[in-house]
Structure formats: C-alpha cells, structure tokens
N, C-alpha and C. Protein backbone atom coordinates (compact mmCIF):
# COMPACT_ATOMS: atom_id res chain seq x y z
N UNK A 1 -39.89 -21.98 8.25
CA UNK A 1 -38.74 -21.23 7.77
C UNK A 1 -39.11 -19.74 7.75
N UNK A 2 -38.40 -18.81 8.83
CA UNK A 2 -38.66 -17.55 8.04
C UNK A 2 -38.01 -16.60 7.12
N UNK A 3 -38.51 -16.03 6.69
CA UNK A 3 -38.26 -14.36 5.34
C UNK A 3 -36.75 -14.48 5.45
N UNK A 4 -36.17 -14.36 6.77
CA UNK A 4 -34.62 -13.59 6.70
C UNK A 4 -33.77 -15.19 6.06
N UNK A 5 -34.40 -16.35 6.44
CA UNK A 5 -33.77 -17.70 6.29
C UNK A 5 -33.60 -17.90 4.54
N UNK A 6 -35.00 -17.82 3.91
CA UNK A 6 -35.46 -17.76 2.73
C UNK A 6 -34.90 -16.92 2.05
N UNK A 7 -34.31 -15.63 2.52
CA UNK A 7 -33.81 -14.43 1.84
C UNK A 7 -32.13 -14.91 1.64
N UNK A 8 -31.37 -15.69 3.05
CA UNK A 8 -30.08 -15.65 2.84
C UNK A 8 -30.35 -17.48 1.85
N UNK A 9 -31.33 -18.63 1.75
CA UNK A 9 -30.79 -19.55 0.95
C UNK A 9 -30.99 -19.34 -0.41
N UNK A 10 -31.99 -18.01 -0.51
CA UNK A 10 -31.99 -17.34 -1.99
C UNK A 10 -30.53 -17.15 -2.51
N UNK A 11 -30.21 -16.15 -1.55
CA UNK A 11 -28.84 -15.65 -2.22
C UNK A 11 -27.70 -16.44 -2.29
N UNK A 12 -27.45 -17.73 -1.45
CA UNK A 12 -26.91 -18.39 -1.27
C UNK A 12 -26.76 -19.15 -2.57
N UNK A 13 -27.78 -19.65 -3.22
CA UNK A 13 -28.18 -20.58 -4.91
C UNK A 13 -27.75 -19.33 -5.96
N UNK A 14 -27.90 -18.35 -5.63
CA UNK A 14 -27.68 -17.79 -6.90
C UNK A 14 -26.38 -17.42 -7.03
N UNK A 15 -25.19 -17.74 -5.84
CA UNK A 15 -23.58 -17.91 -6.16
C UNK A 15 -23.54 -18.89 -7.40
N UNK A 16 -22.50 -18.27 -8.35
CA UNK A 16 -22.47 -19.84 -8.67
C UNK A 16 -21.07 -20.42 -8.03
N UNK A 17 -21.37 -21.83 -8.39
CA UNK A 17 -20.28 -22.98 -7.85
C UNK A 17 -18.64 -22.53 -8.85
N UNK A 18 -18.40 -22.69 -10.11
CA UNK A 18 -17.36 -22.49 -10.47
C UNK A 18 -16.47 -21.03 -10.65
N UNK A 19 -16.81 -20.04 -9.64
CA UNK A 19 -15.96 -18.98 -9.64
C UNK A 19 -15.65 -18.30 -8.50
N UNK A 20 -13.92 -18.25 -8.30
CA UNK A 20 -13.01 -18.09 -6.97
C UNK A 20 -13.16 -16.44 -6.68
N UNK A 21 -13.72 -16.09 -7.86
CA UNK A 21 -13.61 -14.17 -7.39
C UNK A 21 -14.63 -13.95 -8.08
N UNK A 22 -14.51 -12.83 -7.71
CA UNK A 22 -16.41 -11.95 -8.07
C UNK A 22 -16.46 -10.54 -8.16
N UNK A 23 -16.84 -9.93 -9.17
CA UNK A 23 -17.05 -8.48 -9.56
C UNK A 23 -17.75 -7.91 -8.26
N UNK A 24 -17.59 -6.23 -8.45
CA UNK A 24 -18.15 -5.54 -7.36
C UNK A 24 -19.95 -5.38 -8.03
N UNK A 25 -20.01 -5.67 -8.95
CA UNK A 25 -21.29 -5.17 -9.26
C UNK A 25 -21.94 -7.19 -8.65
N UNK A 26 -21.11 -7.71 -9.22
CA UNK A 26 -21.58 -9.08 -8.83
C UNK A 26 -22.13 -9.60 -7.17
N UNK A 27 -20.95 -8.67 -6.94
CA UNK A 27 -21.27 -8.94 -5.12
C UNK A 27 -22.11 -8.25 -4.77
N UNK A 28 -23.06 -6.85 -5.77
CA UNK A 28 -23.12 -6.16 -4.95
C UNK A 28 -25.01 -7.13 -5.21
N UNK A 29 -25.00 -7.55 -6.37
CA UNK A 29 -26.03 -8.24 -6.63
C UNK A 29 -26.49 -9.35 -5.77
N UNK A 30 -25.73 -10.47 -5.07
CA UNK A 30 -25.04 -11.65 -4.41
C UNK A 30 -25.75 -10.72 -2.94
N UNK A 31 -25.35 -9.91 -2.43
CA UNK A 31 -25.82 -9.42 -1.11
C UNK A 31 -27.09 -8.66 -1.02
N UNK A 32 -28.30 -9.60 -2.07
CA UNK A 32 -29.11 -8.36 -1.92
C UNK A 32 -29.36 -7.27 -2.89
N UNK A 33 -28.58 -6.82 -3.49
CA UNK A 33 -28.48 -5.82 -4.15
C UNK A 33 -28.57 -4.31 -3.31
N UNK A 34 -26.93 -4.78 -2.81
CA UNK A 34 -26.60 -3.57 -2.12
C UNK A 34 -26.31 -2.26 -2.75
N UNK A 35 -25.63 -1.27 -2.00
CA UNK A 35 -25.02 -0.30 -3.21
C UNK A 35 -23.60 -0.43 -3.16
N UNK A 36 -23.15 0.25 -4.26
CA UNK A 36 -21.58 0.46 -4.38
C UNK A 36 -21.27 0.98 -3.29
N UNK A 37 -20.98 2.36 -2.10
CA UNK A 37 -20.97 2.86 -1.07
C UNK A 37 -20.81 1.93 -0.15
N UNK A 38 -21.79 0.56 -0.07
CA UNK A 38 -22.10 -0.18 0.77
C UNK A 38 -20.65 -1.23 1.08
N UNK A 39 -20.78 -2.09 -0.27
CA UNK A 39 -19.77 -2.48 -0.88
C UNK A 39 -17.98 -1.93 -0.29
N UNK A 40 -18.24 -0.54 -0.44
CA UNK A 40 -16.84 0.05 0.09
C UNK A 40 -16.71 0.19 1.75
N UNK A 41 -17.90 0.21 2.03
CA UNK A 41 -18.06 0.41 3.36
C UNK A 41 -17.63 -1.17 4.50
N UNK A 42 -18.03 -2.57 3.68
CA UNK A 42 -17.60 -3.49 3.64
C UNK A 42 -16.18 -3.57 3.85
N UNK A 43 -15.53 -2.94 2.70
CA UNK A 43 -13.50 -3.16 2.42
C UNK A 43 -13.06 -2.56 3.50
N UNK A 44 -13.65 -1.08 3.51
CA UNK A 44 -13.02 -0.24 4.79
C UNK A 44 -13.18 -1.11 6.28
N UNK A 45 -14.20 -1.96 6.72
CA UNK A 45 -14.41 -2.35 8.02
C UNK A 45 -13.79 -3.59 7.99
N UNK A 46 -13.26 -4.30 6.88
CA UNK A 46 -12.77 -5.57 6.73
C UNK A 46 -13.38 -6.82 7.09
N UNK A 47 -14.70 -6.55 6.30
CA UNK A 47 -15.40 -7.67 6.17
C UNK A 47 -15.32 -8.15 4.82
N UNK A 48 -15.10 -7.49 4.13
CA UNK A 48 -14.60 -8.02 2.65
C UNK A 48 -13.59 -7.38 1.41
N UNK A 49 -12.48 -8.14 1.93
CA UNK A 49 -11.45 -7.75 1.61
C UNK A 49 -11.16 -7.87 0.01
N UNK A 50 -10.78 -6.92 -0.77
CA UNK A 50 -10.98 -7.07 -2.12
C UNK A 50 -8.94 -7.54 -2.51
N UNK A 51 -9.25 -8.41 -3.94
CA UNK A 51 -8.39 -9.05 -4.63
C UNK A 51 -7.86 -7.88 -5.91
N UNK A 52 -6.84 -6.45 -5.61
CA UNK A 52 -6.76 -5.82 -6.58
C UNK A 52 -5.72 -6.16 -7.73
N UNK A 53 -6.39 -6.81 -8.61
CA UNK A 53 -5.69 -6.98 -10.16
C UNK A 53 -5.22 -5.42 -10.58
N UNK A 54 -4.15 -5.60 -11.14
CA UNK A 54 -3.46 -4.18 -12.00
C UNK A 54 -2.97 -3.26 -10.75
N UNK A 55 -2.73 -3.45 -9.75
CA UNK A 55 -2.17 -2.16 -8.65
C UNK A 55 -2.17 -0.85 -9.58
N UNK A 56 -3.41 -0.11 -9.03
CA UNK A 56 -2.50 1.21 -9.18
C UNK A 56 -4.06 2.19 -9.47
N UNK A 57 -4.36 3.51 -10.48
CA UNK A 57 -5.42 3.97 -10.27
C UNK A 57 -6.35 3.55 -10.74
N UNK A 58 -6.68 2.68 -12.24
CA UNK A 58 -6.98 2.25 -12.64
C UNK A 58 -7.39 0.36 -12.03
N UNK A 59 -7.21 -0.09 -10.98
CA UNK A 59 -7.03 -1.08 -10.85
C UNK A 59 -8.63 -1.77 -10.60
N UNK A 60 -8.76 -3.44 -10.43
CA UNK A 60 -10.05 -3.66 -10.88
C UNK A 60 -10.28 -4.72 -9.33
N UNK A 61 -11.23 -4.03 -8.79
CA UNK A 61 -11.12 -5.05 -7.85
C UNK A 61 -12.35 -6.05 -7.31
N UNK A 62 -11.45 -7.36 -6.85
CA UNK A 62 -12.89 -8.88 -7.02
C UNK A 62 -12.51 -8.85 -5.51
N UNK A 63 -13.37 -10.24 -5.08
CA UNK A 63 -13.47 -10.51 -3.90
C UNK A 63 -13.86 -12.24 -4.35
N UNK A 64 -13.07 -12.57 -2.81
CA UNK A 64 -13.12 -14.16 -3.15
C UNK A 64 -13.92 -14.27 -2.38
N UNK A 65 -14.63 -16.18 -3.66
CA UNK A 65 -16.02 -16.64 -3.11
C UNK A 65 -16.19 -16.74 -1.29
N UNK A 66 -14.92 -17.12 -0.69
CA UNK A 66 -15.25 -17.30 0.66
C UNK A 66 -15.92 -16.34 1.65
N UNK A 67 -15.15 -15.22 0.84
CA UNK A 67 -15.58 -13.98 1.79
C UNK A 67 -17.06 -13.37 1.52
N UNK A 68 -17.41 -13.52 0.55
CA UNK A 68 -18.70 -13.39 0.06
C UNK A 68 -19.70 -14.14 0.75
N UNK A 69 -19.02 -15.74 0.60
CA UNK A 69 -20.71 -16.53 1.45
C UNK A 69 -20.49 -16.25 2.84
N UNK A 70 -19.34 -15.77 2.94
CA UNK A 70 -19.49 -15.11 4.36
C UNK A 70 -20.74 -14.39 5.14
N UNK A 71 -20.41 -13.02 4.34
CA UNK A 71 -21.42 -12.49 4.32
C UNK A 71 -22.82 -12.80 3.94
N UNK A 72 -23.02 -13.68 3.25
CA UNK A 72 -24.72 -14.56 2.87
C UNK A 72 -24.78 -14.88 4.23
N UNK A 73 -24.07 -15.37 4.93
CA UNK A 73 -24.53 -16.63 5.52
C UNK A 73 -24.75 -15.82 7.37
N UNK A 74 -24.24 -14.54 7.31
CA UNK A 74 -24.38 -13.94 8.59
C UNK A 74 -26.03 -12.70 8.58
C-alpha cells in the first residue's frame, strides 16, 4: 500500500457515517487540512459545490457528504 493510498483511507475513516452536510472548517479538516482559500477555490471550479443556509451576507455554507468523499477518493 502506498503513502498517497494510506493518506486518502485515513481521511476517508475519519468522515463520519451519520452526517449529510459538513462545515467549511470540517471539510477543510476531512481534505487534509486544507486552507479556507483552498476550500473557495474548490466552489469557484465546481468541485464542491456548497449548500447555502440563510441566503444572503451573512449566510452559512455546508457541503454534502457526497461531494466531499468525492474529493477523498480522487
């Protein structure tokens, strides 16, 4: 097995099973521990499309589990 295999079934176990959406700090933890920047850089290219609760400036935005192990798993 190598490093990069071991690195994505790491991150893969530490999803957990019972939740459909996921904080940006959560995801950003989930991928590694990317950065926020990164994260946005993600939404903008539409690889991970965020779920915005509250429309508007203030609004809070998740991302569903699918799109997430997406990204684990590439």
């Amino acid at each position: 097995m190598t490093t990069s295999t071991k690195i994505v079934r790491q991150r893969a176990d530490a999803i957990p099973d019972d939740r459909l959406l996921f904080s940006r700090k959560q995801v950003m933890r989930m991928l590694g521990g990317i950065s926020y920047p990164t994260v946005i850089r993600l939404e903008k290219a539409g690889k991970l499309p965020p779920v915005k609760l509250k429309p508007g400036k203030t609004c809070k935005a998740f991302y569903r589990r699918a799109d997430v192990m997406a990204l684990v798993e590439t």
